[in-house]
N, C-alpha and C. Protein backbone atom coordinates (compact mmCIF):
# COMPACT_ATOMS: atom_id res chain seq x y z
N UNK A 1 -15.32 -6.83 8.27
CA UNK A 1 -15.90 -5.50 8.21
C UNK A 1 -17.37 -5.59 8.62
N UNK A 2 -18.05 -4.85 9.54
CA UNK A 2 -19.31 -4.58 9.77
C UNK A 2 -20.04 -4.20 8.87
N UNK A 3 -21.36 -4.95 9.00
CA UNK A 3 -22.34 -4.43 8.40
C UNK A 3 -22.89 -2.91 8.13
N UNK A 4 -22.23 -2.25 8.85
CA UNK A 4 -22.41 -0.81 9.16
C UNK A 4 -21.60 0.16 8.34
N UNK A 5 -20.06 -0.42 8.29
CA UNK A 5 -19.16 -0.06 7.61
C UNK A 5 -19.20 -0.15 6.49
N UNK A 6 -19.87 -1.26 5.96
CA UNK A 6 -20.01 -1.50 4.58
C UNK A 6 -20.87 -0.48 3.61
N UNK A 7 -21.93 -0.10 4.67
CA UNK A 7 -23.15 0.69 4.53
C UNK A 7 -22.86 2.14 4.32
N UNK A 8 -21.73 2.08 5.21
CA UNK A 8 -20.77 3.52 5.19
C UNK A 8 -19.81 3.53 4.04
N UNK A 9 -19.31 2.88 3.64
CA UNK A 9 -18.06 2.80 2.77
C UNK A 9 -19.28 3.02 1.39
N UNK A 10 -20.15 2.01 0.86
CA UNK A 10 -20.65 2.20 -0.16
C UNK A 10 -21.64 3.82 -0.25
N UNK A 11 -22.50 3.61 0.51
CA UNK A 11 -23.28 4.97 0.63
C UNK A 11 -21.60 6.64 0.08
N UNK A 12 -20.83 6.67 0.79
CA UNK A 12 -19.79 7.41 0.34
C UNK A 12 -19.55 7.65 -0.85
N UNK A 13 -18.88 6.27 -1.03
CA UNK A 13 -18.24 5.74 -2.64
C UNK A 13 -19.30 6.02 -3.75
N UNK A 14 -20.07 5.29 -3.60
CA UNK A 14 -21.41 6.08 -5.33
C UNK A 14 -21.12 7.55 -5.36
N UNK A 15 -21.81 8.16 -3.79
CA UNK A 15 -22.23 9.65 -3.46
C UNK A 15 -20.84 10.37 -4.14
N UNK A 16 -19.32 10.08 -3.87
CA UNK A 16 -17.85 10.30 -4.56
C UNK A 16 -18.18 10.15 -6.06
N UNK A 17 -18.31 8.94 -6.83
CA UNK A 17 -18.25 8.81 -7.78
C UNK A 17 -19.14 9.66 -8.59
N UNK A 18 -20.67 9.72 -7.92
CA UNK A 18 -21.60 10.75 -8.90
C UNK A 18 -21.41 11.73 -9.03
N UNK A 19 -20.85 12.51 -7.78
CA UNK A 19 -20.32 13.94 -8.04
C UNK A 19 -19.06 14.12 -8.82
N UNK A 20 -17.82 13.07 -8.81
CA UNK A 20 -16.93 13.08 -9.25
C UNK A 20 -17.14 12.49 -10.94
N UNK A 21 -17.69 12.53 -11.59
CA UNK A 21 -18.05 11.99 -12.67
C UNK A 21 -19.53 13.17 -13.37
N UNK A 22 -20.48 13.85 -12.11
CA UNK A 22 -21.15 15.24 -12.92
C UNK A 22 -20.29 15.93 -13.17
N UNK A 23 -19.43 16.37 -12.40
CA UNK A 23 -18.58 17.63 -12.40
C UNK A 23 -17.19 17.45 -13.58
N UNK A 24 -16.90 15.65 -13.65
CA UNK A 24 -16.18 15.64 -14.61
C UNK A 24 -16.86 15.79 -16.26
N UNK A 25 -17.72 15.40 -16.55
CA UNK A 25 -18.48 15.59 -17.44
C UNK A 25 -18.58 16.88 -17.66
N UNK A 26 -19.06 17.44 -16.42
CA UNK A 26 -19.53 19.21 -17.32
C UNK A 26 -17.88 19.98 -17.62
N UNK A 27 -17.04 19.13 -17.11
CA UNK A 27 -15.10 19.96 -17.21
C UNK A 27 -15.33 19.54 -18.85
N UNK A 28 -15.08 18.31 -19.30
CA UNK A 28 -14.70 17.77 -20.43
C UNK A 28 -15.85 18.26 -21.63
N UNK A 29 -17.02 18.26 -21.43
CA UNK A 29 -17.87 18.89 -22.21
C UNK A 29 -17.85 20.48 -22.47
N UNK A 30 -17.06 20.84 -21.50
CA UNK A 30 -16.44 22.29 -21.69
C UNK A 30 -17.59 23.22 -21.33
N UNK A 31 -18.14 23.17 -20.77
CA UNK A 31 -19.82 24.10 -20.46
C UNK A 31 -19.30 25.21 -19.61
N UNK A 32 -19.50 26.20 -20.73
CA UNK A 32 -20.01 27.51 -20.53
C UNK A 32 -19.41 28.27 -19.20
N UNK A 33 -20.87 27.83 -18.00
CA UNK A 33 -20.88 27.75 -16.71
C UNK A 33 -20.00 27.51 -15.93
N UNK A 34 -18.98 26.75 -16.64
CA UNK A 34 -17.56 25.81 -15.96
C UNK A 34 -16.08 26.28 -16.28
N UNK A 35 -16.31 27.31 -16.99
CA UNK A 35 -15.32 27.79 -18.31
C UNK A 35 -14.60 29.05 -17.23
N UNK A 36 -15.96 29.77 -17.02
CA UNK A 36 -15.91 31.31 -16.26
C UNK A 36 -14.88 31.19 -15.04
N UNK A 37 -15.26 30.34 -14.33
CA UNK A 37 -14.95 30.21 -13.06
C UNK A 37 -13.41 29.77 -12.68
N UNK A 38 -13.09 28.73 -13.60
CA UNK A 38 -11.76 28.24 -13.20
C UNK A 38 -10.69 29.64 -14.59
N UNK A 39 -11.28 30.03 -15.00
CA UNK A 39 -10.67 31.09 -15.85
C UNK A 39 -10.11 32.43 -15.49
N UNK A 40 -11.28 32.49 -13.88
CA UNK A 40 -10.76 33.50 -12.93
C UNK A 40 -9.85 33.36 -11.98
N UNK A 41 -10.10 31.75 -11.83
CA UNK A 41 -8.93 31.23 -11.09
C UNK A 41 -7.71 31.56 -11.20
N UNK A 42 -7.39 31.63 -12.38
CA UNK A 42 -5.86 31.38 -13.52
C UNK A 42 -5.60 30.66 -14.03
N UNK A 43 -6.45 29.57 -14.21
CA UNK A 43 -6.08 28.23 -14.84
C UNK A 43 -6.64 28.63 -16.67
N UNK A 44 -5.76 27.44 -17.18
CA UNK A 44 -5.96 27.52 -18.94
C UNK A 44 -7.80 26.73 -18.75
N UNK A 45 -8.85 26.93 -19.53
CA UNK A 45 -9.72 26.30 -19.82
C UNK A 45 -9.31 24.75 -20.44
N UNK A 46 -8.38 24.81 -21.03
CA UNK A 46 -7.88 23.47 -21.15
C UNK A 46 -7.80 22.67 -20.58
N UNK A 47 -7.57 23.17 -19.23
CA UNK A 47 -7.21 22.21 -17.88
C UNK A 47 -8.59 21.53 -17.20
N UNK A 48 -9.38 22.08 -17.40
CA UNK A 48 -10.79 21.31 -17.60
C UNK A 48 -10.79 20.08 -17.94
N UNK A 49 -10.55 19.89 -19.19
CA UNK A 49 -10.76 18.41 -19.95
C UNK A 49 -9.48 17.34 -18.98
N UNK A 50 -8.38 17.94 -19.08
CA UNK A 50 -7.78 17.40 -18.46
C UNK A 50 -7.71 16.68 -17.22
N UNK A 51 -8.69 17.50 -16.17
CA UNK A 51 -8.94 17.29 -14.87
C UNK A 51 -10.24 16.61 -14.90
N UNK A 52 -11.06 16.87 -15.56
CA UNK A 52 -12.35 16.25 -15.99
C UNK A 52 -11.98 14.94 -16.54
N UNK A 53 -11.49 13.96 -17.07
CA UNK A 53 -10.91 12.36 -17.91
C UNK A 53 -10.63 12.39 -16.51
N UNK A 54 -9.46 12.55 -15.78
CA UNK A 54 -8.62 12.03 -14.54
C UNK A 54 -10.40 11.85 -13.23
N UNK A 55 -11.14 12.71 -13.33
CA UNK A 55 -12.03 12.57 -12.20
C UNK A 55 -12.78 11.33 -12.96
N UNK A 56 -13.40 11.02 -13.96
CA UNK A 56 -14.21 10.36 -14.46
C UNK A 56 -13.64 8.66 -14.51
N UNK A 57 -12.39 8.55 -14.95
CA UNK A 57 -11.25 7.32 -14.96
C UNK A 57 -11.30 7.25 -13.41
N UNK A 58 -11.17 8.01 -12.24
CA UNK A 58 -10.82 7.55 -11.02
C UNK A 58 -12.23 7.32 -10.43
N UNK A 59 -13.06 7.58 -10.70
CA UNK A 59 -14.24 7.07 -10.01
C UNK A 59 -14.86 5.79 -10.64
N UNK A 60 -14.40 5.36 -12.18
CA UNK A 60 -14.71 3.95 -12.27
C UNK A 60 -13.79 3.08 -12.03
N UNK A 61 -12.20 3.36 -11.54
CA UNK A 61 -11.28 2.92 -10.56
C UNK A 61 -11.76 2.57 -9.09
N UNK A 62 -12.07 3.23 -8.42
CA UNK A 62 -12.75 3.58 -7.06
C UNK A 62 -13.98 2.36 -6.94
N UNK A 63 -14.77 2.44 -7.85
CA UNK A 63 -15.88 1.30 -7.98
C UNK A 63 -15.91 -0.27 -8.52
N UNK A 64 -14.60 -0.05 -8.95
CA UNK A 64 -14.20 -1.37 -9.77
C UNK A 64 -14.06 -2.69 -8.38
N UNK A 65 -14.02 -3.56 -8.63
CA UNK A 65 -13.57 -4.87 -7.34
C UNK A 65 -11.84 -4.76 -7.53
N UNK A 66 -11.10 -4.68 -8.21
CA UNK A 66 -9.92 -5.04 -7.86
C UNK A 66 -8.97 -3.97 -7.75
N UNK A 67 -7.76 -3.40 -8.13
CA UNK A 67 -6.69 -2.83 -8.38
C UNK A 67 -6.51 -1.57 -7.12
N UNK A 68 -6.33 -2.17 -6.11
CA UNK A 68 -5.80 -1.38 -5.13
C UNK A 68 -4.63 -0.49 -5.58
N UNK A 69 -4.01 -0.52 -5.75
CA UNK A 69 -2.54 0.27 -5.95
C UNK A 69 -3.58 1.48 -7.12
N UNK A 70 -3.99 1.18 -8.22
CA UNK A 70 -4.91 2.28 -8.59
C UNK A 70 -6.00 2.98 -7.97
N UNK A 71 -6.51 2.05 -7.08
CA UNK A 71 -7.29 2.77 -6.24
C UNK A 71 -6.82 4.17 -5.28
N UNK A 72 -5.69 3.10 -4.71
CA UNK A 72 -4.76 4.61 -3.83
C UNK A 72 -4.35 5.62 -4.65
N UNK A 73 -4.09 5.73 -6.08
CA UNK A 73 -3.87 6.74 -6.68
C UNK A 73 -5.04 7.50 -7.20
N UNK A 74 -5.95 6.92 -7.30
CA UNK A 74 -7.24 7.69 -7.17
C UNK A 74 -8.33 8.12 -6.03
N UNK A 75 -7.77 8.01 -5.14
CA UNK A 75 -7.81 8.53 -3.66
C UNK A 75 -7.45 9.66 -3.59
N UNK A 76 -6.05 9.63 -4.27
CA UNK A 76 -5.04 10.37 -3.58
C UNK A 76 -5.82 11.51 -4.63
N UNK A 77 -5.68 11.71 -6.34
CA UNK A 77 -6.40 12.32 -7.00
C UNK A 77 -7.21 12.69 -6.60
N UNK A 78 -8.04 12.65 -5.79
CA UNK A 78 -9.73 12.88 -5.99
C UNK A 78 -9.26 13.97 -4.45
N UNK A 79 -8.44 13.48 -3.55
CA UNK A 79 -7.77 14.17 -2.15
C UNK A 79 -7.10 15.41 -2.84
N UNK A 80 -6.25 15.54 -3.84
CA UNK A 80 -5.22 17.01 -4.19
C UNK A 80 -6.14 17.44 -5.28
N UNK A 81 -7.23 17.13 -5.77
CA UNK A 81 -8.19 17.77 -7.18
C UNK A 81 -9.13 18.58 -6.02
N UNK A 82 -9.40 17.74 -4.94
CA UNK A 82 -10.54 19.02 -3.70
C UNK A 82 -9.98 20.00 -3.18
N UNK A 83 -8.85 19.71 -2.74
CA UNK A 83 -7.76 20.55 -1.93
C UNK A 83 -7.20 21.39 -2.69
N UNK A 84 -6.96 21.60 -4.01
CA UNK A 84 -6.52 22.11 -4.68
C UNK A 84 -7.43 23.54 -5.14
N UNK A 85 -8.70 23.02 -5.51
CA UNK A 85 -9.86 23.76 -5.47
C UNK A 85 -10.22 24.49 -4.67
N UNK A 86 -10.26 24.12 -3.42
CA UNK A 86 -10.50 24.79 -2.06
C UNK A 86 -9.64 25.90 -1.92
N UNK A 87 -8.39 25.33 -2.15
CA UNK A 87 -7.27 26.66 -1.59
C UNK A 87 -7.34 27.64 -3.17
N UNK A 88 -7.55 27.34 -4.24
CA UNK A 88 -7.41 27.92 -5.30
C UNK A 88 -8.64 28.80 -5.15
N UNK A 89 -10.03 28.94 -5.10
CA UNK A 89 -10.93 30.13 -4.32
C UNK A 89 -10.46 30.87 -3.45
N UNK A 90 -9.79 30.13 -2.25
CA UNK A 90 -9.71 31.04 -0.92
C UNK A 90 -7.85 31.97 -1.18
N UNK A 91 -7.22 31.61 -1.95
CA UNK A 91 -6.40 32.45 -2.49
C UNK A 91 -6.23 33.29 -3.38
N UNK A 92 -7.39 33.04 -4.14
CA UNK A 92 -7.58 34.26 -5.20
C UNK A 92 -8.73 34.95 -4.77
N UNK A 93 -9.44 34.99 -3.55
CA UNK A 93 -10.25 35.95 -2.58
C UNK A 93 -11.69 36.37 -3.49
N UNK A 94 -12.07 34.42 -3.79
CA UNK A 94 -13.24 33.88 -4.10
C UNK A 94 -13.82 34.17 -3.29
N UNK A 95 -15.58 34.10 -2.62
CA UNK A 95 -15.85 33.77 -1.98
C UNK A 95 -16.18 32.35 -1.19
N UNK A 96 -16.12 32.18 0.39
CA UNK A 96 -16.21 30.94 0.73
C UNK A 96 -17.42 30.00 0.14
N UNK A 97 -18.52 30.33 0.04
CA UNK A 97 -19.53 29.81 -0.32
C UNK A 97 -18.75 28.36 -1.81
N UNK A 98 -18.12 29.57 -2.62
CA UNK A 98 -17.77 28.74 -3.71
C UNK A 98 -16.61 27.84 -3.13
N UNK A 99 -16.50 27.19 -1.95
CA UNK A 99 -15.65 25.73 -1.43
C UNK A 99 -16.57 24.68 -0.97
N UNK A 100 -18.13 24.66 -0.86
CA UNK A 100 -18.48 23.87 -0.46
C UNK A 100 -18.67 22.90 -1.31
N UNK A 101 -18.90 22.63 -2.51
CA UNK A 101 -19.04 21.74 -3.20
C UNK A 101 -17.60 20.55 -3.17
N UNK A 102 -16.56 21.51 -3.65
CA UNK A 102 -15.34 20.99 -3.25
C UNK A 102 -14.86 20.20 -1.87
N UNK A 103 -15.73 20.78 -0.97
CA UNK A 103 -15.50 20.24 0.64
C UNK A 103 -16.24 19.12 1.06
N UNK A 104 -17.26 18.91 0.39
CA UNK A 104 -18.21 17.76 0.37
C UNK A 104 -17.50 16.56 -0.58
N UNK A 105 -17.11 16.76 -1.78
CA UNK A 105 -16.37 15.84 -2.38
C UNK A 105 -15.17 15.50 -1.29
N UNK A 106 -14.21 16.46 -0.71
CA UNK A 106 -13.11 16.06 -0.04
C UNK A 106 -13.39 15.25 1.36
N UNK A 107 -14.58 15.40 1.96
CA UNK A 107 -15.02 14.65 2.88
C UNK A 107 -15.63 13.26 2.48
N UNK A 108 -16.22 13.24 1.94
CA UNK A 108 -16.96 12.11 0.90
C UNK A 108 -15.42 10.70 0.35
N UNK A 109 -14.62 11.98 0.04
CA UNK A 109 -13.50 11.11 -0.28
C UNK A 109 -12.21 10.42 1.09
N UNK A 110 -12.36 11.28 1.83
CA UNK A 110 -12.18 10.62 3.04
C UNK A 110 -12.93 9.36 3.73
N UNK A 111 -13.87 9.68 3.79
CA UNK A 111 -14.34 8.80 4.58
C UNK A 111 -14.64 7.29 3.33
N UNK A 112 -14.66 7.76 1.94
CA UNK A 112 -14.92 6.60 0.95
C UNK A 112 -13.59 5.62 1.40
N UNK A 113 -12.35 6.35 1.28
CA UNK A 113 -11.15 5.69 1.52
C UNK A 113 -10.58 5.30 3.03
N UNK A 114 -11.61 5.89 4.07
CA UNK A 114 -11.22 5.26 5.67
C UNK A 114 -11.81 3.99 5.81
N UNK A 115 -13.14 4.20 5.21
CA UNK A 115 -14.23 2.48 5.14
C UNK A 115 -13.96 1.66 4.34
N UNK A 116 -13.37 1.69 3.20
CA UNK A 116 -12.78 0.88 2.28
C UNK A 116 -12.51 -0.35 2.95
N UNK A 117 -13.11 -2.12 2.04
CA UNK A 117 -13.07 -2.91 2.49
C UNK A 117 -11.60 -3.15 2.54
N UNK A 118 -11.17 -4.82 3.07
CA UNK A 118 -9.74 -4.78 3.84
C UNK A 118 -9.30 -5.54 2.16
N UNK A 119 -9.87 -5.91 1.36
CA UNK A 119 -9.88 -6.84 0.13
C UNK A 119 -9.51 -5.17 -1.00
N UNK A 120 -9.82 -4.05 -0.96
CA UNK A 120 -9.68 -2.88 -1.23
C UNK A 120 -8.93 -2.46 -1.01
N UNK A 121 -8.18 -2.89 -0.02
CA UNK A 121 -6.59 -1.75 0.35
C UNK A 121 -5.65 -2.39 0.03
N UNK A 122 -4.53 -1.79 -0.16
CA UNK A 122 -2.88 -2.30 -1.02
C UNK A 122 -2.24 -3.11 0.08
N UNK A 123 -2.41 -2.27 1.07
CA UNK A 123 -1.44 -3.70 1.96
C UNK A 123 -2.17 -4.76 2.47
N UNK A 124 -3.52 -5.32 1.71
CA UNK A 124 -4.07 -6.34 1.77
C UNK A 124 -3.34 -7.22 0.45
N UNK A 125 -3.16 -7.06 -0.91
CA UNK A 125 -2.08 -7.36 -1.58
C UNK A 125 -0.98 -7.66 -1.71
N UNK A 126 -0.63 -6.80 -0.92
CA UNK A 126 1.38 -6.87 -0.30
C UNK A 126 1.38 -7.63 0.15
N UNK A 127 0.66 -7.97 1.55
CA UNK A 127 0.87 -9.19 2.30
C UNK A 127 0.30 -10.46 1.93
N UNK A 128 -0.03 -10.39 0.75
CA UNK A 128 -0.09 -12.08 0.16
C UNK A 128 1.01 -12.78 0.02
């Protein structure tokens, strides 16, 4: 892996994890501010805490050195928790503004999981 890539993959990965770990924090702490919004959605406020543990567990997954096979499932999490968000505004005729935060995490999480070292991915495992 290039020096460049590496630079790319990490710069991503924190930038993923910090947002994915504020935003889980303010779900699970239940704030106020955080309550309103997914409440208009249609979702239970409950589902907060719920989704909030899963973002917070997958970003010290994501940063950890080993467990690929968890890693891809917290990829994949962190890929259907943005996407999910995104389309959940633009179908209940949110405005767009309220997807960018979501769209920055989902890009962030792309590219965390395209640069990912080769010691990081599952079929670096398999093929031992």
């Amino acid at each position: 892996m290039s020096k460049r890539n590496k630079i790319v993959y990490w710069i991503a990965t924190v930038w993923l994890a910090l947002g994915m770990v504020s935003t889980g924090l303010v779900q699970v702490l239940q704030m106020e501010k955080e309550i309103e919004p997914v409440v208009k959605l249609g979702y239970p406020a409950y589902f907060l805490i719920i989704l909030g543990s899963w973002k917070i567990l997958g970003s010290v997954v994501v940063l950890l050195p080993k467990f690929p096979l968890l890693k891809e499932w917290a990829y994949a999490g962190f890929f259907f928790t943005t996407t999910g968000a995104i389309l959940s505004h633009l179908m209940t005729g949110a405005p767009v503004t309220g997807t960018f935060p979501a769209l920055l995490l989902l890009v962030l999480t792309v590219i965390s999981w395209y640069f990912r070292p080769a010691e990081r991915r599952l079929a670096a495992v398999i093929s031992r």
